[in-house]
C-alpha atoms as a PDB file:
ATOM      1  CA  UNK A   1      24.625  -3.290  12.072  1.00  0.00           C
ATOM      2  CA  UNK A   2      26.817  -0.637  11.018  1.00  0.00           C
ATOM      3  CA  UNK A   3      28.505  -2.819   8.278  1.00  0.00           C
ATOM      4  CA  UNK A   4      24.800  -4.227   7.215  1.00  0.00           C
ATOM      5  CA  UNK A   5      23.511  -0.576   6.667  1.00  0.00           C
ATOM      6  CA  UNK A   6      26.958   0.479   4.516  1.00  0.00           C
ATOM      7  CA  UNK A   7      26.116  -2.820   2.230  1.00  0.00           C
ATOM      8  CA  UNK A   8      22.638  -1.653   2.402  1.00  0.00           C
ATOM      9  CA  UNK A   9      23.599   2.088   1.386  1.00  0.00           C
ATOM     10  CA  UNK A  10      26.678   1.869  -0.757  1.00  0.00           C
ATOM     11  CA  UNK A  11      25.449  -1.694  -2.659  1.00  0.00           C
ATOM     12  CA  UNK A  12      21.666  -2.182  -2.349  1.00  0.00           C
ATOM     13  CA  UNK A  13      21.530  -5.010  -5.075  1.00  0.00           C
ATOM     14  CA  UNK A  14      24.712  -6.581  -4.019  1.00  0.00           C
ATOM     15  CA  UNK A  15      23.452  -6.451  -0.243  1.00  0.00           C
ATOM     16  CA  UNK A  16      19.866  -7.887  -1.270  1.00  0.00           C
ATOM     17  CA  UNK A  17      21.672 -10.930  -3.387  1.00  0.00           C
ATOM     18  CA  UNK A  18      24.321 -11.656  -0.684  1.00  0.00           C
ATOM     19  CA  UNK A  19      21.447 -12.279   2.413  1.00  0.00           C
ATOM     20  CA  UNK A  20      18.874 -14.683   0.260  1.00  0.00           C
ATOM     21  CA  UNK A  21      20.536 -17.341   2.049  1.00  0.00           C
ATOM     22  CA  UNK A  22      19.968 -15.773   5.643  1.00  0.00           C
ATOM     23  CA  UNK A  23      17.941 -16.928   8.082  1.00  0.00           C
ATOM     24  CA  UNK A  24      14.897 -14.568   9.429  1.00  0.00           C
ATOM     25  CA  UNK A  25      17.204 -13.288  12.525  1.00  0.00           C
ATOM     26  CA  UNK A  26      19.825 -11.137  11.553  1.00  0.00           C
ATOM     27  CA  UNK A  27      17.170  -9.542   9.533  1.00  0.00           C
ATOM     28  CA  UNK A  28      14.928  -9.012  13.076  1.00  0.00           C
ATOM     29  CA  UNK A  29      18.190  -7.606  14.521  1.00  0.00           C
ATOM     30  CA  UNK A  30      19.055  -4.861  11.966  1.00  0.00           C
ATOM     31  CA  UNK A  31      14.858  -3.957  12.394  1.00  0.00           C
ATOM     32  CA  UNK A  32      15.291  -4.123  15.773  1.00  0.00           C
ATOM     33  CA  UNK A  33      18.252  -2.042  15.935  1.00  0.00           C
ATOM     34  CA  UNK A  34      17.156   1.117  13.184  1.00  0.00           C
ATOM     35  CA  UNK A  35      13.666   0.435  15.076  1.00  0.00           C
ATOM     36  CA  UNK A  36      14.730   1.439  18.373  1.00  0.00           C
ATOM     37  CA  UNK A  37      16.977   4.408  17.477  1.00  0.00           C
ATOM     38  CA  UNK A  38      14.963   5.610  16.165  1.00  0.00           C
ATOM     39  CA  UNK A  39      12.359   5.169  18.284  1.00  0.00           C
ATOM     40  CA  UNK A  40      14.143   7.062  21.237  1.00  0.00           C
ATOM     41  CA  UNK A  41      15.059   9.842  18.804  1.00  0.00           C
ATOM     42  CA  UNK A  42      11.348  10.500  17.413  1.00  0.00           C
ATOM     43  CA  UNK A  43      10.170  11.384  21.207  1.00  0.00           C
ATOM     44  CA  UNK A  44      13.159  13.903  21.768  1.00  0.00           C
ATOM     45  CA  UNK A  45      12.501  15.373  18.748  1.00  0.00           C
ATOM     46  CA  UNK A  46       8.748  15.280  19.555  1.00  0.00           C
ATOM     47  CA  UNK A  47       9.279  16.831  23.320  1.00  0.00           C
ATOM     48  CA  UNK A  48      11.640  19.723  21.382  1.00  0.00           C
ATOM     49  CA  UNK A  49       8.525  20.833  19.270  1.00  0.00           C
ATOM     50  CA  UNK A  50       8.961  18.939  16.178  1.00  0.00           C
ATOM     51  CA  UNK A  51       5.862  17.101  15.517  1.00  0.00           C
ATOM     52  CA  UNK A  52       5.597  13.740  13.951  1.00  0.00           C
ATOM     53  CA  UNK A  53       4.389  13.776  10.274  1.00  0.00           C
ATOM     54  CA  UNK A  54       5.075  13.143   6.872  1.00  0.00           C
ATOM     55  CA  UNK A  55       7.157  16.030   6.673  1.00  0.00           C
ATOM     56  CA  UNK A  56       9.487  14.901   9.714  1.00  0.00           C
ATOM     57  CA  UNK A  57       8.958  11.050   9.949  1.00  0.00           C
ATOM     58  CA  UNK A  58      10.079   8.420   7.364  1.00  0.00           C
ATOM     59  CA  UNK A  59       8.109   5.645   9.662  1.00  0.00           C
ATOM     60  CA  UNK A  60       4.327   5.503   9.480  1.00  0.00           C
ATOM     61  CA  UNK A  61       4.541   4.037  13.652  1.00  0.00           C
ATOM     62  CA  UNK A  62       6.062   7.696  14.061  1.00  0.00           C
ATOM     63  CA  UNK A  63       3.446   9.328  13.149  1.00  0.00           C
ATOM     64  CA  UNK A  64       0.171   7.135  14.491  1.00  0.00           C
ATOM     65  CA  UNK A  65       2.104   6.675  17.974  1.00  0.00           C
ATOM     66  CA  UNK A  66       2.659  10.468  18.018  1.00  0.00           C
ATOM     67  CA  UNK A  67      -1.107  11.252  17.299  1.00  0.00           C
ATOM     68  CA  UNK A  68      -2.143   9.063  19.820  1.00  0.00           C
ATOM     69  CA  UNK A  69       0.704  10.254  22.404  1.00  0.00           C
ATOM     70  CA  UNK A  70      -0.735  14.081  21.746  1.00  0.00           C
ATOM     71  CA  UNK A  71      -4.303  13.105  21.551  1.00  0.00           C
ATOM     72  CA  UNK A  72      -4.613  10.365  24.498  1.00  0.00           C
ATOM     73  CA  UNK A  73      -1.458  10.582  26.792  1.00  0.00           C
ATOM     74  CA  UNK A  74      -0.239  14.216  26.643  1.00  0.00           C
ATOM     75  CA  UNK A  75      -3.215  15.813  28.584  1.00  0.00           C
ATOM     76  CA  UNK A  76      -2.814  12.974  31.104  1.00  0.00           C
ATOM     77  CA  UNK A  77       0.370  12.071  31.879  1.00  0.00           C
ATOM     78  CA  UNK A  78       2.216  15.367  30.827  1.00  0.00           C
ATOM     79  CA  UNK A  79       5.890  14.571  29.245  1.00  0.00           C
ATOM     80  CA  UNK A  80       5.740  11.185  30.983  1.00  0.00           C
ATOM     81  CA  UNK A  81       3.619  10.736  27.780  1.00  0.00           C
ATOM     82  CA  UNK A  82       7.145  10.668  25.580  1.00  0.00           C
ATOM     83  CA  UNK A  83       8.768   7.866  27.163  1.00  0.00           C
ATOM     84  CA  UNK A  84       5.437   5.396  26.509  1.00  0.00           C
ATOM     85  CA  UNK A  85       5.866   7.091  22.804  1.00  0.00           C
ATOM     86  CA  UNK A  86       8.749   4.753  22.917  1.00  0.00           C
ATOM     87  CA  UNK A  87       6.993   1.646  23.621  1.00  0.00           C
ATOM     88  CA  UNK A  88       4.494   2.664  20.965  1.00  0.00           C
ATOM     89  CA  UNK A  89       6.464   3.271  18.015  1.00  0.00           C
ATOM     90  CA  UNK A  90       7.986  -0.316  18.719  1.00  0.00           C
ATOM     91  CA  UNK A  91       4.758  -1.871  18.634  1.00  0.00           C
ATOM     92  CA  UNK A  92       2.981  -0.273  15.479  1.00  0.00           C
ATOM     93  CA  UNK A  93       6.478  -0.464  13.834  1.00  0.00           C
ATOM     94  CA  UNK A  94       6.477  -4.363  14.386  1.00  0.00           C
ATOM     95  CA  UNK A  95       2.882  -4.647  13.601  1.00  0.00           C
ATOM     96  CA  UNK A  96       3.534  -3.288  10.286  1.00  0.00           C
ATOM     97  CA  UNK A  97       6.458  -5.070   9.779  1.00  0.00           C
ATOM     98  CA  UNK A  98       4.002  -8.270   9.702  1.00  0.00           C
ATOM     99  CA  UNK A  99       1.618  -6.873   7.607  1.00  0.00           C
ATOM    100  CA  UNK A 100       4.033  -5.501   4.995  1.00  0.00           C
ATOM    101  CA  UNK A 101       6.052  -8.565   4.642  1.00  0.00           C
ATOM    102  CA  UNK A 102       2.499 -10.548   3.900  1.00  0.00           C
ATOM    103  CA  UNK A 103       1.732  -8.024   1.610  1.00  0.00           C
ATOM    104  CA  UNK A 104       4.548  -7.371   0.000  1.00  0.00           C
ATOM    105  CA  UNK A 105       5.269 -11.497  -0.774  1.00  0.00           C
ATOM    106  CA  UNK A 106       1.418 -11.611  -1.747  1.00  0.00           C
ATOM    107  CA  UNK A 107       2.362  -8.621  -4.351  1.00  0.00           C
ATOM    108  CA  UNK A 108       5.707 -10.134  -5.342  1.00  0.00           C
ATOM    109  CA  UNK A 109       4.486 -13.860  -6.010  1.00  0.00           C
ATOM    110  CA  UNK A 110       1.203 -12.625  -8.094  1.00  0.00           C
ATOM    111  CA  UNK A 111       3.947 -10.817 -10.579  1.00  0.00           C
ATOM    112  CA  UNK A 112       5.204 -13.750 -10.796  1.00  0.00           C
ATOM    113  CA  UNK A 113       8.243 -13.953  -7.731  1.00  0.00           C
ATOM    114  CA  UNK A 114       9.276 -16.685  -6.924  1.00  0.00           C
ATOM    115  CA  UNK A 115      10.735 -17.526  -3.484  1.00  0.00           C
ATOM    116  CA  UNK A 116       9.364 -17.930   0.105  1.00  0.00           C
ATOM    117  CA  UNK A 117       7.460 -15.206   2.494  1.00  0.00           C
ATOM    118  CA  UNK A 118      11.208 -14.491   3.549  1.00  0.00           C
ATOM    119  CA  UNK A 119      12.285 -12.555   1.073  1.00  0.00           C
ATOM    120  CA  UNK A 120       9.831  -9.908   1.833  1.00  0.00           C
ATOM    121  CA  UNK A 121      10.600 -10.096   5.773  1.00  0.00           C
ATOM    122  CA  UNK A 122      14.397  -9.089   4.570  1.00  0.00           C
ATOM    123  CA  UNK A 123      12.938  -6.430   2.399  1.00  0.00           C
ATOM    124  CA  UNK A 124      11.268  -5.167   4.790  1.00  0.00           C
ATOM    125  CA  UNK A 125      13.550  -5.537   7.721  1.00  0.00           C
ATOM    126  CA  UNK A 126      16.801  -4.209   5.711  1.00  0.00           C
ATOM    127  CA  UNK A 127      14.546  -2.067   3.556  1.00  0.00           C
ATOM    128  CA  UNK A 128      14.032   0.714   7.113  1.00  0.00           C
ATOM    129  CA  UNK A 129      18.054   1.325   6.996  1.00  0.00           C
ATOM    130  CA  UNK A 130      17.685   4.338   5.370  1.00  0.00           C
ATOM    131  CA  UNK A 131      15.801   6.101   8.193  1.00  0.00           C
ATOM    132  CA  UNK A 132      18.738   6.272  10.199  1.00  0.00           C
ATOM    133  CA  UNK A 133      19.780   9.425   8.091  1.00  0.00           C
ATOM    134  CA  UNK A 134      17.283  11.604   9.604  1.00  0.00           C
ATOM    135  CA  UNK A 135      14.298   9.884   9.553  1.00  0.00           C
ATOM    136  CA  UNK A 136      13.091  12.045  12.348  1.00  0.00           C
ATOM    137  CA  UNK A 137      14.044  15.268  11.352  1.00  0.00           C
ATOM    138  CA  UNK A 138      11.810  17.513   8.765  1.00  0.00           C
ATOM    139  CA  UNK A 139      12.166  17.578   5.424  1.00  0.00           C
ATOM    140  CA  UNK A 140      15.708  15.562   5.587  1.00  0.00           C
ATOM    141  CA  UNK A 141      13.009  12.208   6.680  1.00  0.00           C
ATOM    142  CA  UNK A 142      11.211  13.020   3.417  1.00  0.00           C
ATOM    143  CA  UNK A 143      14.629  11.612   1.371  1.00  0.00           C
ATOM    144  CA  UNK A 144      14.980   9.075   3.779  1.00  0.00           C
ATOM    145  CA  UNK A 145      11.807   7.976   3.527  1.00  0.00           C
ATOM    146  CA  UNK A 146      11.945   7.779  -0.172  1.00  0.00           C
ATOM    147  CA  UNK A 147      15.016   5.866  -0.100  1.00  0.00           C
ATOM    148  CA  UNK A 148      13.458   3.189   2.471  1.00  0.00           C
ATOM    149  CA  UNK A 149      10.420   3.033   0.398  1.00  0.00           C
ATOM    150  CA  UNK A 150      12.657   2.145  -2.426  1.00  0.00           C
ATOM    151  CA  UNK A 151      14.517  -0.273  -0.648  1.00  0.00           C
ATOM    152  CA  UNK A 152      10.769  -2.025   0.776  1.00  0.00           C
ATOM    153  CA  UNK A 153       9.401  -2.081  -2.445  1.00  0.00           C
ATOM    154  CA  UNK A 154      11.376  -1.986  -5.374  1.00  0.00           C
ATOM    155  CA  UNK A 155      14.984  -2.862  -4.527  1.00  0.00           C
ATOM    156  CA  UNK A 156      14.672  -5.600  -2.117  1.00  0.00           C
ATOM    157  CA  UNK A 157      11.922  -7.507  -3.664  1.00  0.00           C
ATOM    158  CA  UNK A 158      12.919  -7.578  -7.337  1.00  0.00           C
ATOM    159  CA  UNK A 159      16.456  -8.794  -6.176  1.00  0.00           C
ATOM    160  CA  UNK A 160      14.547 -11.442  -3.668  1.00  0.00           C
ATOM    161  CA  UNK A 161      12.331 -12.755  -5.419  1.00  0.00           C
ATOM    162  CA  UNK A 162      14.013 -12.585  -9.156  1.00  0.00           C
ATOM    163  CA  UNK A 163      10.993 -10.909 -10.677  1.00  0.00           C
ATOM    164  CA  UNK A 164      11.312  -9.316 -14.084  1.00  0.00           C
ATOM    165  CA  UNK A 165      12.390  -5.166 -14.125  1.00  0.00           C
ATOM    166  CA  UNK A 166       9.457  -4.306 -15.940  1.00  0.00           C
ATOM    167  CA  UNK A 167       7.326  -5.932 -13.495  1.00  0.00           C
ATOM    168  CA  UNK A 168       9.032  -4.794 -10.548  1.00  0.00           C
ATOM    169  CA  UNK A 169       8.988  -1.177 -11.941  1.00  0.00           C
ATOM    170  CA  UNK A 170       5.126  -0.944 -12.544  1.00  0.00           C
ATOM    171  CA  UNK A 171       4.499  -2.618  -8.931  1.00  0.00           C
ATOM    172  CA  UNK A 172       6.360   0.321  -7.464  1.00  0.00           C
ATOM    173  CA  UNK A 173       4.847   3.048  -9.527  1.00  0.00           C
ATOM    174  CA  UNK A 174       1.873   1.961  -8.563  1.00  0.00           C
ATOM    175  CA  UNK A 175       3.051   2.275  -4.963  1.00  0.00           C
ATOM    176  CA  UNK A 176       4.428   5.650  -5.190  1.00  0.00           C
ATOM    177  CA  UNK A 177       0.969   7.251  -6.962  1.00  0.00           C
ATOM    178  CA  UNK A 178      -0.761   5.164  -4.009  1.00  0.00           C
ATOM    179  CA  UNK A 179       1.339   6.610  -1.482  1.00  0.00           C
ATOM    180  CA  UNK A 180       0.835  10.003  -3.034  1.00  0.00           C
ATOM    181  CA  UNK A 181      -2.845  10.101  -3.073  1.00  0.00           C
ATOM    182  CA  UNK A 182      -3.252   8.808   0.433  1.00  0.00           C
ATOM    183  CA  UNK A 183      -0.690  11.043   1.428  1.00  0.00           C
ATOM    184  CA  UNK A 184      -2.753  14.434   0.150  1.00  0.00           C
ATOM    185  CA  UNK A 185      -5.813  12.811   0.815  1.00  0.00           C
ATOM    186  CA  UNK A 186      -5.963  11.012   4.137  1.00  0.00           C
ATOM    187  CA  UNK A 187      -2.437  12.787   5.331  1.00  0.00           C
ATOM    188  CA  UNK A 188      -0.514   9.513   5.990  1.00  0.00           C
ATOM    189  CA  UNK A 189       1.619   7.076   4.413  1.00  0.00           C
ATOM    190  CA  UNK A 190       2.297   3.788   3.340  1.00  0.00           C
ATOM    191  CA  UNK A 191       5.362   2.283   5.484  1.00  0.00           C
ATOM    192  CA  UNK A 192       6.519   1.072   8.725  1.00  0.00           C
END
């Protein structure tokens, strides 16, 4: 994992180009992996004071399994209510790990990508590395974020799927001003 993530960080179009060949596992495994470390951070964190949002959480699971922890399981079951935060961030995070990569190839092959619905499972799978470096702590999960969201969206796919820059550049613009009005509007984001 820790090799993966250096690729990832240090070479994202090198990394992206050297797993087209991969299978759908190791990508699972690094997901997996950044998934449930961070996972077990977020409710620490959490339990400390630090609430969930889009200040302090690159994931979008962070922040719905956190409302619904505070809302739902915190008057009940107290700070037992943490550890089944746990259980919840792993299953919105894989939920939207589905839906992004069928949105994302749906995105990618109407610009004209070519390539099958893997390459947007590794984009999204390798594309959450970034949240490792502070992805649960404010402000610092903002960059991470950012950087994921790069990796999900622009990075990843256009070296996936062999789209054009200029394609691959206005798909991701029109991302970021999405993400940006939901984000003031509705106070979420777009991401795992």
């Amino acid at each position: 994992m820790l090799k993966q993530l250096k690729g990832l960080l240090t070479n994202p179009s090198g990394f992206f180009n050297d797993v087209k060949d991969e299978s759908w596992k190791p990508a699972l495994i690094f997901f997996l992996w950044v998934t449930l470390i961070i996972s077990i951070v977020t409710p620490l964190v959490n339990y400390f004071g630090i609430e969930s949002s889009d200040i302090s959480s690159s994931y979008q699971s962070q922040i719905v399994a956190y409302n619904f922890v505070k809302t739902w399981l915190l008057p009940t079951y107290g700070s037992i209510a943490f550890v089944l935060e746990v259980i919840l961030i792993l299953g919105f995070a894989i939920s939207f790990l589905l839906f992004l990569t069928a949105f994302l190839h749906l995105l990618y092959r109407l610009i004209g990508g070519r390539g099958p619905v893997l390459n947007a499972w590794k984009a999204v799978c390798y594309g959450i590395g970034p949240c490792l470096l502070g992805g649960f702590l404010p402000y610092i999960s903002l960059f991470a974020g950012f950087y994921s969201f790069t990796m999900q969206f622009y990075l990843g796919p256009r070296d996936l799927y062999g789209v054009k820059e200029s394609r691959a550049i206005v798909v991701f613009v029109a991302l970021i001003a999405y993400t940006f009005i939901e984000m003031f509007v509705l106070g979420t984001t777009v991401g795992i």
